[in-house]
N, C-alpha and C. Protein backbone atom coordinates (compact mmCIF):
# COMPACT_ATOMS: atom_id res chain seq x y z
N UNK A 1 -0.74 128.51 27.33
CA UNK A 1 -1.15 127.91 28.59
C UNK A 1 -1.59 126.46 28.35
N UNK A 2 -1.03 125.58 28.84
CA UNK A 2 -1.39 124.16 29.36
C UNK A 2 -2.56 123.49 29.92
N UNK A 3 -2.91 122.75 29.93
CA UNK A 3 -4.05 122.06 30.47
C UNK A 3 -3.36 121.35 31.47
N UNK A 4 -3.35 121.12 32.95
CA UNK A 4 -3.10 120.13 33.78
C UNK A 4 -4.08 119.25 33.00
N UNK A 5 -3.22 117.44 33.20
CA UNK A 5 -3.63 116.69 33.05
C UNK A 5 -4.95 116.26 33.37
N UNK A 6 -5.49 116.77 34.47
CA UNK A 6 -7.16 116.50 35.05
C UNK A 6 -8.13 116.98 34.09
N UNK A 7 -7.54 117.99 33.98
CA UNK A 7 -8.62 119.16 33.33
C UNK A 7 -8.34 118.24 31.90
N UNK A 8 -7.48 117.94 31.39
CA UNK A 8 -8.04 117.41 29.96
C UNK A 8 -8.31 116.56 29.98
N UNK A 9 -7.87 115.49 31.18
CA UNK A 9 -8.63 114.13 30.68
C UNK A 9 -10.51 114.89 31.47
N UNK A 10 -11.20 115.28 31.96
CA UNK A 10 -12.28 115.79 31.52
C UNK A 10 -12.97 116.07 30.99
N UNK A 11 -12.34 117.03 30.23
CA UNK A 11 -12.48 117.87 28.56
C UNK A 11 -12.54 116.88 28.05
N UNK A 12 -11.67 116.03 27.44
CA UNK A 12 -11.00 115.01 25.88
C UNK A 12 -12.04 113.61 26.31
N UNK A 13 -12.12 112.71 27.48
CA UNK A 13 -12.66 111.88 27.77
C UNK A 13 -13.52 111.02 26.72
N UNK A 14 -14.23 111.80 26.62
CA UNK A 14 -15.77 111.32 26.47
C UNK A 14 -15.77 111.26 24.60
N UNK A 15 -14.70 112.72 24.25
CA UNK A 15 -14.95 112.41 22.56
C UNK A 15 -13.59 111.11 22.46
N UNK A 16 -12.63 111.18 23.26
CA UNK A 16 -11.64 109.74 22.70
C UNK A 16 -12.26 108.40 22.73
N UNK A 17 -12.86 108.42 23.67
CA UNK A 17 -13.78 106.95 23.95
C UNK A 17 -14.64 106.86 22.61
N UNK A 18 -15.05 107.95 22.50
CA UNK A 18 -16.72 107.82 21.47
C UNK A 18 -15.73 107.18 19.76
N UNK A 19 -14.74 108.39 19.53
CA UNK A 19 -13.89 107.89 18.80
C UNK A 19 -12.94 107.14 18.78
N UNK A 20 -12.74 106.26 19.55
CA UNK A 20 -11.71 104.65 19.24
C UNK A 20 -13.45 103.33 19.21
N UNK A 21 -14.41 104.20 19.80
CA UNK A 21 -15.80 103.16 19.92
C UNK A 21 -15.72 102.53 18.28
N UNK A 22 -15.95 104.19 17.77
CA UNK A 22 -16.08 103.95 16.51
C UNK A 22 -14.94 103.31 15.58
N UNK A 23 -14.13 103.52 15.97
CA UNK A 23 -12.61 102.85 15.26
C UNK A 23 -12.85 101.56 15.18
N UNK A 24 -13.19 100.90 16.55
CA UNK A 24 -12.69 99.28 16.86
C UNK A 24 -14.43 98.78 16.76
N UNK A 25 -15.26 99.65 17.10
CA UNK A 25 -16.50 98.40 17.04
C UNK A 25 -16.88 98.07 17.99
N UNK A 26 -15.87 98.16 19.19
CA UNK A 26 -16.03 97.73 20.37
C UNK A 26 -16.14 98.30 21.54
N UNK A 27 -17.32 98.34 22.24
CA UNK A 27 -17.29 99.48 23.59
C UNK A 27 -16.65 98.71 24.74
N UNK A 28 -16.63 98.16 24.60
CA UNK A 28 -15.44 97.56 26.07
C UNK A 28 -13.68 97.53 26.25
N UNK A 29 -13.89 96.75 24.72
CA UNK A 29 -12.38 97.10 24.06
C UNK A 29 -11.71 98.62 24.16
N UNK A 30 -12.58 99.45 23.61
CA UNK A 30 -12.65 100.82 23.43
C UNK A 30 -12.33 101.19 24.46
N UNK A 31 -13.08 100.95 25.74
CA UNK A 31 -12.85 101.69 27.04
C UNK A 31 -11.36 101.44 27.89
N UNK A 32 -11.31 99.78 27.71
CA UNK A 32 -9.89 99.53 28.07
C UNK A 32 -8.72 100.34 27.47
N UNK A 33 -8.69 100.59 25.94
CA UNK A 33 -8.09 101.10 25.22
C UNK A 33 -7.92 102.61 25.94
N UNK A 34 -9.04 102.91 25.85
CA UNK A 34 -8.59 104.55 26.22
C UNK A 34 -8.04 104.57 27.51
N UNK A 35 -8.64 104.03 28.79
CA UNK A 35 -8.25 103.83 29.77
C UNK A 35 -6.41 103.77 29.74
N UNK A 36 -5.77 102.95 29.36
CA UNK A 36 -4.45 102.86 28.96
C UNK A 36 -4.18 103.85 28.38
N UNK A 37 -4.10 104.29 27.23
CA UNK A 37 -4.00 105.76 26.46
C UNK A 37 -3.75 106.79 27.52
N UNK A 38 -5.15 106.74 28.75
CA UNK A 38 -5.02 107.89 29.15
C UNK A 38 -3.64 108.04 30.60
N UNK A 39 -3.35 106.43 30.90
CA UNK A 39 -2.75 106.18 31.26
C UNK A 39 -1.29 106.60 31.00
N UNK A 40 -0.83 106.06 29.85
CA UNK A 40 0.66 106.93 29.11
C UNK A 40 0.56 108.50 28.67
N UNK A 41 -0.34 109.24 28.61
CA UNK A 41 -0.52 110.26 28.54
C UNK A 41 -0.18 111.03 29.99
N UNK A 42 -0.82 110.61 31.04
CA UNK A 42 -0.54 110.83 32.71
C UNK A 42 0.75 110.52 32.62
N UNK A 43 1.17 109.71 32.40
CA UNK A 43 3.01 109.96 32.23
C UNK A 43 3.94 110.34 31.85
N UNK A 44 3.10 110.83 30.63
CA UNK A 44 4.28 111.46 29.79
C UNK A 44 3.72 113.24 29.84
N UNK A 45 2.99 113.33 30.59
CA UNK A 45 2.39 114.69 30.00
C UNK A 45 3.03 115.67 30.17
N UNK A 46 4.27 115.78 30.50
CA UNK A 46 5.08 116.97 29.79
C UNK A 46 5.15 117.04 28.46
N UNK A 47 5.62 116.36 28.04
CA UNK A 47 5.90 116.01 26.51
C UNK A 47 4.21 115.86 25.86
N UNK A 48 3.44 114.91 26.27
CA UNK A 48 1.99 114.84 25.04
C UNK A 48 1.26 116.12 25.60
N UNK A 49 1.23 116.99 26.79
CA UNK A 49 0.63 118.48 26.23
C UNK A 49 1.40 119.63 25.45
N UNK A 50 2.45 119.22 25.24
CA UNK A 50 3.10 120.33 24.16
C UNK A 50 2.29 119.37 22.51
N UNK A 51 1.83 118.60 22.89
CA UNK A 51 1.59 117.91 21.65
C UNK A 51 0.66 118.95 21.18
N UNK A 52 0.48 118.81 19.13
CA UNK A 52 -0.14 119.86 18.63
C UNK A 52 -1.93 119.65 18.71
N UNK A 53 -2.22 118.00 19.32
CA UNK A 53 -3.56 117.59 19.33
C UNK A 53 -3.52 116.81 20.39
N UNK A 54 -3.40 116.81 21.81
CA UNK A 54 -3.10 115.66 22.92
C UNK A 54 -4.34 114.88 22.43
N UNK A 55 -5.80 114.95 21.98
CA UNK A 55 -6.96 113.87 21.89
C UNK A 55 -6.21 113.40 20.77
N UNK A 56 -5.97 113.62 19.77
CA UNK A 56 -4.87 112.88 18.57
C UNK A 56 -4.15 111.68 19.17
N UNK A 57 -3.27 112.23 20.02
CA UNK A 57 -2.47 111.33 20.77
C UNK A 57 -3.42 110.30 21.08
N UNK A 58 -4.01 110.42 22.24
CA UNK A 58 -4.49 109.64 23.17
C UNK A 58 -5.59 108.71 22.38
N UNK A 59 -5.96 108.87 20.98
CA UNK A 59 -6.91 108.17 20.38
C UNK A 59 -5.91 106.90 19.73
N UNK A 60 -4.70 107.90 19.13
CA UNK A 60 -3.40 106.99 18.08
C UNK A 60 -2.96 106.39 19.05
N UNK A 61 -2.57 106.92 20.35
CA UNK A 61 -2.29 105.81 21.40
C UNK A 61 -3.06 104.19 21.69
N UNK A 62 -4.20 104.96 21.65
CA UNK A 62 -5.07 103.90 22.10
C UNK A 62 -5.45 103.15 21.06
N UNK A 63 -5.45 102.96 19.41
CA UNK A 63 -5.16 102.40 18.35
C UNK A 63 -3.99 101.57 18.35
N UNK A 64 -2.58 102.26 19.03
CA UNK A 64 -1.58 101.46 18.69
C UNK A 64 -1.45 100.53 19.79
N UNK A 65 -2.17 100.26 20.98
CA UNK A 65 -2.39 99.11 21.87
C UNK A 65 -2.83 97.98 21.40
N UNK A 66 -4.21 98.42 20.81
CA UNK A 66 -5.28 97.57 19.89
C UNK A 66 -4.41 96.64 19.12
N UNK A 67 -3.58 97.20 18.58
CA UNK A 67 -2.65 96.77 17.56
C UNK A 67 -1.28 95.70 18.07
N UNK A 68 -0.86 96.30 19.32
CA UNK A 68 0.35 95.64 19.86
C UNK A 68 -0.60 94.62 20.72
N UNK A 69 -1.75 94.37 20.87
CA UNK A 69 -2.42 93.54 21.98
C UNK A 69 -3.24 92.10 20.68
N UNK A 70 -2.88 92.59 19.74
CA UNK A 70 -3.33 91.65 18.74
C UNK A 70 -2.39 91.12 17.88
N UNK A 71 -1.57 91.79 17.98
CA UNK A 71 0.10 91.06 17.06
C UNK A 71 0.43 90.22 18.58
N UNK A 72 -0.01 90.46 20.27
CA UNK A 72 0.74 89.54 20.68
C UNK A 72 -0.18 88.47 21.11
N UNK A 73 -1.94 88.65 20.54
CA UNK A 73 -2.77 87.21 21.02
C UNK A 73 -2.91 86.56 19.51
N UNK A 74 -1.90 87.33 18.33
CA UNK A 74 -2.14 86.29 17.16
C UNK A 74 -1.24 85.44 17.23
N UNK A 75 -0.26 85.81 17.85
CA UNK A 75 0.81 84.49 18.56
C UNK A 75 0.33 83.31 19.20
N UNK A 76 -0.05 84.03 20.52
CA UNK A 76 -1.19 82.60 21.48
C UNK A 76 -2.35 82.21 20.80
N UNK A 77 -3.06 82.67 20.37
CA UNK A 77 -4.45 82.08 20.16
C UNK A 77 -5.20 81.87 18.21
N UNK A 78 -5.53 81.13 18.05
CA UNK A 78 -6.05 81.11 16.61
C UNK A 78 -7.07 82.44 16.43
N UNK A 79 -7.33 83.46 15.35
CA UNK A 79 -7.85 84.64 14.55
C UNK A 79 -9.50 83.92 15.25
N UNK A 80 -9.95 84.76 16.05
CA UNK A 80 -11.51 84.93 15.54
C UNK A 80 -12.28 86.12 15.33
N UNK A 81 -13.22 86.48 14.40
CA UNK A 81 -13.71 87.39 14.24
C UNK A 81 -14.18 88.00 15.97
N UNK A 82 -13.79 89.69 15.06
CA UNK A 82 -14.40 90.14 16.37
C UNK A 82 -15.81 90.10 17.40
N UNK A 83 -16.07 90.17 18.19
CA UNK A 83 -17.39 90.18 18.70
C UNK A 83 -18.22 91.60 17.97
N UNK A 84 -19.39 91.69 17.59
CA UNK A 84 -20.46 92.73 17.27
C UNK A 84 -20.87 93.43 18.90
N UNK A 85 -20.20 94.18 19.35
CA UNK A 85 -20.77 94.78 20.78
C UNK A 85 -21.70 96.23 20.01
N UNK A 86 -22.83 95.96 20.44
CA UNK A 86 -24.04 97.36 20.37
C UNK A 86 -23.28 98.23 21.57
N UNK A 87 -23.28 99.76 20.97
CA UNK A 87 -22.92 101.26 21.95
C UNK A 87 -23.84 101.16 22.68
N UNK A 88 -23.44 101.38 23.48
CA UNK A 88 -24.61 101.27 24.67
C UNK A 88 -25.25 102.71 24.86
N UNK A 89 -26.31 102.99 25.49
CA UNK A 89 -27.30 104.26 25.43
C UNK A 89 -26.43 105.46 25.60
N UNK A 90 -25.07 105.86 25.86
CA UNK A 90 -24.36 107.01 25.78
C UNK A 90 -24.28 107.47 24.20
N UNK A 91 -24.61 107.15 23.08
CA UNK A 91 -24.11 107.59 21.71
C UNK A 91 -25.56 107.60 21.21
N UNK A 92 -26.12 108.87 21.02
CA UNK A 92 -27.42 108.90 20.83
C UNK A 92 -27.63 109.01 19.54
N UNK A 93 -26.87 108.35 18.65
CA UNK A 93 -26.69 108.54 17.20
C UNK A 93 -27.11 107.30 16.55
N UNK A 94 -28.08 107.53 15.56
CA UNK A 94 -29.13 106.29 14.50
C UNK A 94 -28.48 104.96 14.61
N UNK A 95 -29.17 104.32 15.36
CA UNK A 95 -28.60 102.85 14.97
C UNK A 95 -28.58 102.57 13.67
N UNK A 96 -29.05 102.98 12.72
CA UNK A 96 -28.99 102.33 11.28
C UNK A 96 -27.08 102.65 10.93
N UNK A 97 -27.02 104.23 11.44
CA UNK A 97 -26.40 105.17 11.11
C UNK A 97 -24.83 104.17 11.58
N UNK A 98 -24.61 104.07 13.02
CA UNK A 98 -23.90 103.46 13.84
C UNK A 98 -23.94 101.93 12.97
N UNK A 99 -24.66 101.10 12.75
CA UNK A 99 -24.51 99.87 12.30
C UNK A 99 -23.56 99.69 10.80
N UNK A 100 -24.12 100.87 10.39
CA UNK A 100 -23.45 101.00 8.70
C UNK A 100 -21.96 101.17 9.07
N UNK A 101 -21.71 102.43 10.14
CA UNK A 101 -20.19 102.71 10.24
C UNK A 101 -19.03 101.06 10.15
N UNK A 102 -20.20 100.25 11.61
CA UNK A 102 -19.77 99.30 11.80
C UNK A 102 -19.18 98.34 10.47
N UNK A 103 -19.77 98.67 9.54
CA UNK A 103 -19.54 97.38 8.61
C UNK A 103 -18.23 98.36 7.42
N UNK A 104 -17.97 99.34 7.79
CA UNK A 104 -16.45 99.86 6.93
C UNK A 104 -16.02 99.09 7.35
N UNK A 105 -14.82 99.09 6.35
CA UNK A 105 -13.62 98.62 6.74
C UNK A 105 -12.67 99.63 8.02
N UNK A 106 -12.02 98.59 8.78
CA UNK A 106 -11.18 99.25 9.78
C UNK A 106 -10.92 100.71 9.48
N UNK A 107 -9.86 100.85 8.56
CA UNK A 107 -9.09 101.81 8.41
C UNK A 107 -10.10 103.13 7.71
N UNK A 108 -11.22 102.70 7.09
CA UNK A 108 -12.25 103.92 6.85
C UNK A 108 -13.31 104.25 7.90
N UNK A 109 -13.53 103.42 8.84
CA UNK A 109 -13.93 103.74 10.05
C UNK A 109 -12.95 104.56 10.63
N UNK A 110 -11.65 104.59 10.93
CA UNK A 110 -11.00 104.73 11.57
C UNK A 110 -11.11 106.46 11.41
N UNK A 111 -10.91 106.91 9.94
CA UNK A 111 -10.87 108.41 9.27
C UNK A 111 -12.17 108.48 9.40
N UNK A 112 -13.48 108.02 9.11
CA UNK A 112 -14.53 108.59 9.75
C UNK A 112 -14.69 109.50 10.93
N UNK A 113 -13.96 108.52 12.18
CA UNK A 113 -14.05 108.66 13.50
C UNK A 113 -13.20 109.80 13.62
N UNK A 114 -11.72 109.93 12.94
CA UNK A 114 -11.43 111.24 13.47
C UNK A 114 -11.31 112.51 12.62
N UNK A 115 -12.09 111.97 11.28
CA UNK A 115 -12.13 113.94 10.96
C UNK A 115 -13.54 113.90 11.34
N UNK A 116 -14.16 112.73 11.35
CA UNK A 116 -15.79 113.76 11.57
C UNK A 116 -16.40 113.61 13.20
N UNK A 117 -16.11 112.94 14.03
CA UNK A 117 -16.25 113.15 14.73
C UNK A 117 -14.89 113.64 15.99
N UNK A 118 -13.93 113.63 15.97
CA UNK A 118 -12.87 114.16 16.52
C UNK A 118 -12.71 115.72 16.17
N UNK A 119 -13.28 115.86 14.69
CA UNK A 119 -13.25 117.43 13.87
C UNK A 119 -11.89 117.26 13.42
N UNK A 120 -10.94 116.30 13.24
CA UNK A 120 -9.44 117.00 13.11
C UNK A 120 -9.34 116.84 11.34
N UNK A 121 -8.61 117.81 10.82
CA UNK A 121 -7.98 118.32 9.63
C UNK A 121 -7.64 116.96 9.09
N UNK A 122 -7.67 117.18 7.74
CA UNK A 122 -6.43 116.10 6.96
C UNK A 122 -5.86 115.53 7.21
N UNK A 123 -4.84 116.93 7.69
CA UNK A 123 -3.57 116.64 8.01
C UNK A 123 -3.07 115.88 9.23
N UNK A 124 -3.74 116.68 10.27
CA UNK A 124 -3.75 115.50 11.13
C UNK A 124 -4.24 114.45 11.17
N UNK A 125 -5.15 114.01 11.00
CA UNK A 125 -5.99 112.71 10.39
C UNK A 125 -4.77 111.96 10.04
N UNK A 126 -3.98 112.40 9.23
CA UNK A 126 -3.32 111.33 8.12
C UNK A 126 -1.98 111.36 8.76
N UNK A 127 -1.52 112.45 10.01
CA UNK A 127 -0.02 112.04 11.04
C UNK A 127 -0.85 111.02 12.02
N UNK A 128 -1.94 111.15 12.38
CA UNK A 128 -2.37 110.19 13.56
C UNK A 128 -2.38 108.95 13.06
N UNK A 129 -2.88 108.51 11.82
CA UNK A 129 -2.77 107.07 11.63
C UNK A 129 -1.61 106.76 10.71
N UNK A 130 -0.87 108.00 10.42
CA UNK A 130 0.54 107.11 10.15
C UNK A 130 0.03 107.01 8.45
N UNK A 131 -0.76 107.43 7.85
CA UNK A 131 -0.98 107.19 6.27
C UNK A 131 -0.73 108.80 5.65
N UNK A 132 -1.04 108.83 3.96
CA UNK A 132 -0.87 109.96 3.68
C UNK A 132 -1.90 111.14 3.67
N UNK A 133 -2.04 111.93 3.45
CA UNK A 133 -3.24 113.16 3.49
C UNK A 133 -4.28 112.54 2.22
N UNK A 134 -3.74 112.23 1.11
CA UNK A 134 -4.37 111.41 -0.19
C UNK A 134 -5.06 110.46 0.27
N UNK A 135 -4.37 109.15 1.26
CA UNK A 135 -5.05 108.36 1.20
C UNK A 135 -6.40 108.35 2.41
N UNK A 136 -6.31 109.42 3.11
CA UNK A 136 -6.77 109.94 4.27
C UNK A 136 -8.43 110.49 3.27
N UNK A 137 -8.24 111.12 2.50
CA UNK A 137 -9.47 111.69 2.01
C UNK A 137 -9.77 110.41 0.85
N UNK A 138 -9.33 109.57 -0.03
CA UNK A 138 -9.67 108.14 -0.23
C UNK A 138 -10.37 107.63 0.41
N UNK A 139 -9.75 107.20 1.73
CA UNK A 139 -10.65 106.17 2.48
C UNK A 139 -12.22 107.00 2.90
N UNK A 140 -11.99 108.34 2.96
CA UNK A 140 -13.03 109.46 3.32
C UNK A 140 -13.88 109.37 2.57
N UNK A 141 -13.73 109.53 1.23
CA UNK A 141 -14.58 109.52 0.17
C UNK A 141 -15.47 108.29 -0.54
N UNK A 142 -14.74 107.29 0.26
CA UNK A 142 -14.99 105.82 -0.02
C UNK A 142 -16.02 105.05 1.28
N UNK A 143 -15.61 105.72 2.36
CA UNK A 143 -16.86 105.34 3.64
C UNK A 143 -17.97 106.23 3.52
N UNK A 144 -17.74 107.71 2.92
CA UNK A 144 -19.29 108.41 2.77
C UNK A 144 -20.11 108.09 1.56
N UNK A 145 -19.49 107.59 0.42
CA UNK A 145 -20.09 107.03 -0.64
C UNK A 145 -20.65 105.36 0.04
N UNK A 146 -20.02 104.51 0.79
CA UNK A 146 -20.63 102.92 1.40
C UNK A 146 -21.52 103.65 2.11
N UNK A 147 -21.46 104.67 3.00
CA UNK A 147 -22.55 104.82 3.85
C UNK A 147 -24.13 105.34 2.97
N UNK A 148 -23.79 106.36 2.44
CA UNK A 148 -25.20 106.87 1.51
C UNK A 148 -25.70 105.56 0.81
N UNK A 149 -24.85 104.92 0.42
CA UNK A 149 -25.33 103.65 -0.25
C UNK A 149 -26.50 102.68 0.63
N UNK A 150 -25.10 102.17 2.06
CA UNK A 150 -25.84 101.64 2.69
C UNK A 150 -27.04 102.28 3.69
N UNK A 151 -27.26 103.53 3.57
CA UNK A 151 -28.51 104.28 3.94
C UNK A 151 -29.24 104.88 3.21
N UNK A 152 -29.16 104.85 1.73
CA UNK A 152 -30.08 104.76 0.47
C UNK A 152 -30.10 106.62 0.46
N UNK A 153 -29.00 107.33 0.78
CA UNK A 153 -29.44 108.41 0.86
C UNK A 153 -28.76 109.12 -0.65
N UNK A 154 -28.45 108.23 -1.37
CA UNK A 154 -28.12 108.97 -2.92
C UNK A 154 -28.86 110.14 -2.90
N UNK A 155 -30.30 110.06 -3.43
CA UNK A 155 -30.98 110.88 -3.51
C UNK A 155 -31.52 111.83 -2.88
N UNK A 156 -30.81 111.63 -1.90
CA UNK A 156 -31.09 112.79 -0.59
C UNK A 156 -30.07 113.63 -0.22
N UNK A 157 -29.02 113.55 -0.89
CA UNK A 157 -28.09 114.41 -0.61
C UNK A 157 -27.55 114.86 -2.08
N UNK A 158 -27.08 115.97 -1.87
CA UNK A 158 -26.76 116.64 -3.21
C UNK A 158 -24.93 116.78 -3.25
């Protein structure tokens, strides 16, 4: 059984947003992003609810905008660093906690965001962004080691 499209953008909403927040850094960006995502999803949703993870989709969707919306303003406009946008009071999670994510690199933010907070497998993890299952638990093992670091929790975790 299927989800009509309503019913999942309901359901899925709130964790795709939270996870592209965390991807890009950016809660506005983020929202546009998903917004669109959820947009080609409403269109195609014959096809993306047979999908094996439609929030998969609609997150990799909304990643690969990010991506096509910056290969076409590195054309027009000279590189500037991104803006630092603070989550606004919906993500009730440690600012220390949230600030550290912020400072991974893209692509280990990115696997942060969707095996640990999306919950998804490896495997999917590593079809959604298009890398391998190896380098999927790499970048994994490499943002929870920067984070304990940058939250001094060596010694607090076993």
């Amino acid at each position: 059984m299927t989800l009509d499209f309503a019913d999942f953008y309901r359901e899925a909403k709130d964790e795709c947003l939270r996870t592209v927040v965390i991807s890009t850094g950016d809660q506005e960006q983020a929202q546009d992003l998903v917004a669109e995502a959820f947009a080609r999803a409403c269109a195609s949703w014959r096809q993306v609810s047979r999908h094996p993870n439609p929030k998969a989709w609609v997150v990799r969707t909304a990643l690969n905008v990010r991506i096509d919306r910056w290969r076409i303003r590195r054309r027009e406009l000279p590189l500037t660093p991104p803006m630092d946008t603070v989550m606004r009071d919906q993500d009730p999670a440690d600012p220390a906690v949230i600030a550290a994510v912020r400072r991974l690199p893209e692509r280990q933010r990115q696997v942060v965001a969707l095996r640990l907070l999306l919950d998804l497998d490896t495997e999917t993890t590593a079809e959604t962004l298009g890398i391998s299952p190896g380098t999927v638990k790499a970048h994994l093992s490499r943002a929870v080691a920067a984070l304990r670091e940058a939250l001094d929790l060596k010694e607090q975790i076993s």
